[in-house]
Protein backbone atom coordinates (compact mmCIF):
# COMPACT_ATOMS: atom_id res chain seq x y z
CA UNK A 1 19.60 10.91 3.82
CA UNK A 2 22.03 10.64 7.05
CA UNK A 3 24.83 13.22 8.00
CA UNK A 4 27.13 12.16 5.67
CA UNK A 5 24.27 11.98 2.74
CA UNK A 6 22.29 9.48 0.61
CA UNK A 7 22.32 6.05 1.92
CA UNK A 8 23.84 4.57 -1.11
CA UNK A 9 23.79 0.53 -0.55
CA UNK A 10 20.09 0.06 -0.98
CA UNK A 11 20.14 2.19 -4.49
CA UNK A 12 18.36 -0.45 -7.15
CA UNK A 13 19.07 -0.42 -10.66
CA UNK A 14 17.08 -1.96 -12.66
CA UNK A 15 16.38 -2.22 -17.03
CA UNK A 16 13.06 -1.11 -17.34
CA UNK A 17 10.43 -2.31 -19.91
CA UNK A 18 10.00 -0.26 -23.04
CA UNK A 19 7.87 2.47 -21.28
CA UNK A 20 10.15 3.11 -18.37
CA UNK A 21 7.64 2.15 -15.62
CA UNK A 22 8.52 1.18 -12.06
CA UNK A 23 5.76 -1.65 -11.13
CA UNK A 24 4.41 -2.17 -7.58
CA UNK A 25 5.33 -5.91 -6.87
CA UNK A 26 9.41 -4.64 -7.89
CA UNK A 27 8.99 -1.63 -5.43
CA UNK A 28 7.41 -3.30 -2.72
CA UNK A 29 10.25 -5.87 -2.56
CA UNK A 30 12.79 -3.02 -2.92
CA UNK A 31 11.08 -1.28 -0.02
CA UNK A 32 11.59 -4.44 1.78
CA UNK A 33 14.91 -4.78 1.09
CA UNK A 34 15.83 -2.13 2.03
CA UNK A 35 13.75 -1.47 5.02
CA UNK A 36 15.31 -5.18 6.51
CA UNK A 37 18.87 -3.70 5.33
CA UNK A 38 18.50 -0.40 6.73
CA UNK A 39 17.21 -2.28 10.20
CA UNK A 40 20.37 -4.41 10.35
CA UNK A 41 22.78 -1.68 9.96
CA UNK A 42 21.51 0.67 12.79
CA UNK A 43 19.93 -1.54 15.25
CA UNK A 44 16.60 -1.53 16.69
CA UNK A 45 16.95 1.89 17.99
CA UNK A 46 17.52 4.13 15.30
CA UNK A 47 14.67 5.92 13.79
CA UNK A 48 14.52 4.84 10.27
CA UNK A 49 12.40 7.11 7.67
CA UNK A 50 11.47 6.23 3.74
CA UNK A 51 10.54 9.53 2.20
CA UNK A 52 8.52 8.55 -1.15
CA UNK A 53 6.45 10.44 -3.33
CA UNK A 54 2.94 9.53 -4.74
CA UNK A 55 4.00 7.43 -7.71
CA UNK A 56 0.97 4.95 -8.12
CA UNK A 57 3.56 1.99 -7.49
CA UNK A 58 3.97 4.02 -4.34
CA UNK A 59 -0.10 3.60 -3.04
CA UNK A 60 -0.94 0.35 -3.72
CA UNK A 61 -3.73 -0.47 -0.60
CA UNK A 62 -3.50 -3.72 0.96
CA UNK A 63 -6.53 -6.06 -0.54
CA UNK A 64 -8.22 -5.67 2.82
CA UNK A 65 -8.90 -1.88 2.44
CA UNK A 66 -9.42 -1.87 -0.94
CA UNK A 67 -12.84 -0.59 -1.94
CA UNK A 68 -15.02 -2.06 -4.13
CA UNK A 69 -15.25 -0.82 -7.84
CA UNK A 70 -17.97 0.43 -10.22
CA UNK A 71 -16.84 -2.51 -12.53
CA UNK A 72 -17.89 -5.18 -9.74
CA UNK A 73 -21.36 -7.13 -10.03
CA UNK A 74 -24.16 -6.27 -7.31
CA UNK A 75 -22.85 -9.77 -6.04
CA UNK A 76 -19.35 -8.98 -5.58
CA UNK A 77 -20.00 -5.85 -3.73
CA UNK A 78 -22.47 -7.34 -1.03
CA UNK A 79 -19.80 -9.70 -0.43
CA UNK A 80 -17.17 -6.85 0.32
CA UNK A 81 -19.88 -4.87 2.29
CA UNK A 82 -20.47 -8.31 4.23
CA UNK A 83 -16.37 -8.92 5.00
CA UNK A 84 -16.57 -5.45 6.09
CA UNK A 85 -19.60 -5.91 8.86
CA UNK A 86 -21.50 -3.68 6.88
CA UNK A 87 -25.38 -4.36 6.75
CA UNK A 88 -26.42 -4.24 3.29
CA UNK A 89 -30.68 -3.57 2.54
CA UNK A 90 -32.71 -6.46 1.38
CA UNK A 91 -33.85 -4.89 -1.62
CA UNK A 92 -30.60 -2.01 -2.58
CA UNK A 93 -29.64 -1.94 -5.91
CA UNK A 94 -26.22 -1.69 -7.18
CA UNK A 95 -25.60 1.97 -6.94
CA UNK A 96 -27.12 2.28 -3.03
CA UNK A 97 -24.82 -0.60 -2.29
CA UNK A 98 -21.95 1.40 -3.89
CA UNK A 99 -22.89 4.11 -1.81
CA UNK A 100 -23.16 2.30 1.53
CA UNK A 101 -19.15 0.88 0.71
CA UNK A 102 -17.92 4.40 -0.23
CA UNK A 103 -19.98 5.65 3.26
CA UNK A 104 -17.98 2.99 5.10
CA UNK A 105 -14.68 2.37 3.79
CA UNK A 106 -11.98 1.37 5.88
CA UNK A 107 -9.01 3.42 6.83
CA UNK A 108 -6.45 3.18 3.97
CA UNK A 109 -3.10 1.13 4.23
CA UNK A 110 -0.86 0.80 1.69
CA UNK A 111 1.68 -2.33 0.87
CA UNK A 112 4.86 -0.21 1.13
CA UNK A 113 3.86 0.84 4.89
CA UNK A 114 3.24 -2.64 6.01
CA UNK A 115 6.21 -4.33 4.40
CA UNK A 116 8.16 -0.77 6.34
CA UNK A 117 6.57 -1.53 8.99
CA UNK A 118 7.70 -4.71 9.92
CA UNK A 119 11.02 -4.04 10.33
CA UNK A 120 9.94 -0.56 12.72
CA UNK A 121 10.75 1.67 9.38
CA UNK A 122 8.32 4.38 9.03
CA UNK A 123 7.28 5.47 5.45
CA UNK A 124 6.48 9.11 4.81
CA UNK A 125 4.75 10.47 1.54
């Protein structure tokens, strides 16, 4: 919101499915959008904020921070523990190696900040 009130040009309207549900891949190109749009019109040196709240569309983390999941196979997770420099024990099981990851996960970024944050627009939640 400026001085003179909502930014109104990069409002989206859009027919929802029968559930009424935002989806992440339709906010994350509305958030870039809008973050390129918002860029254009105020120049490189106007600080440029995107309040949003926690909606899970909202916090989708980029693949490389994403931690590993109960659901995976032993396999799986070794290989995420070894992307991540991570030393995993000869003889762990699954849950140890579960342990390690969640021990060692790396700092969280989410898709909305880094599509924001190529165009110097910082998102706040």
């Amino acid at each position: 919101m400026g001085n003179a009130g909502f930014h109104r040009s990069p409002i989206d309207i859009f027919e929802s499915t029968e559930d009424n549900r935002m989806d992440s891949s339709h906010f994350l190109a509305w958030i870039d959008r809008t973050a390129s749009l918002l860029r254009k019109e105020f120049g490189i040196y106007t600080k440029i904020v995107l309040v949003i709240d926690n909606g899970p569309w909202h916090n989708r983390l980029t693949n490389d921070t994403m931690p590993p999941k109960r659901s995976w196979r032993k396999e799986h997770i070794i290989q995420w523990l070894n992307t991540n420099n991570i030393d995993v024990p000869v003889k762990a099981v699954k849950a140890e190696l579960l342990d390690i990851a969640m021990k060692n996960l790396p700092e969280k970024r989410y898709e909305t900040g880094e599509a924001a944050k190529k165009y110097n627009v910082d998102i706040f939640r």
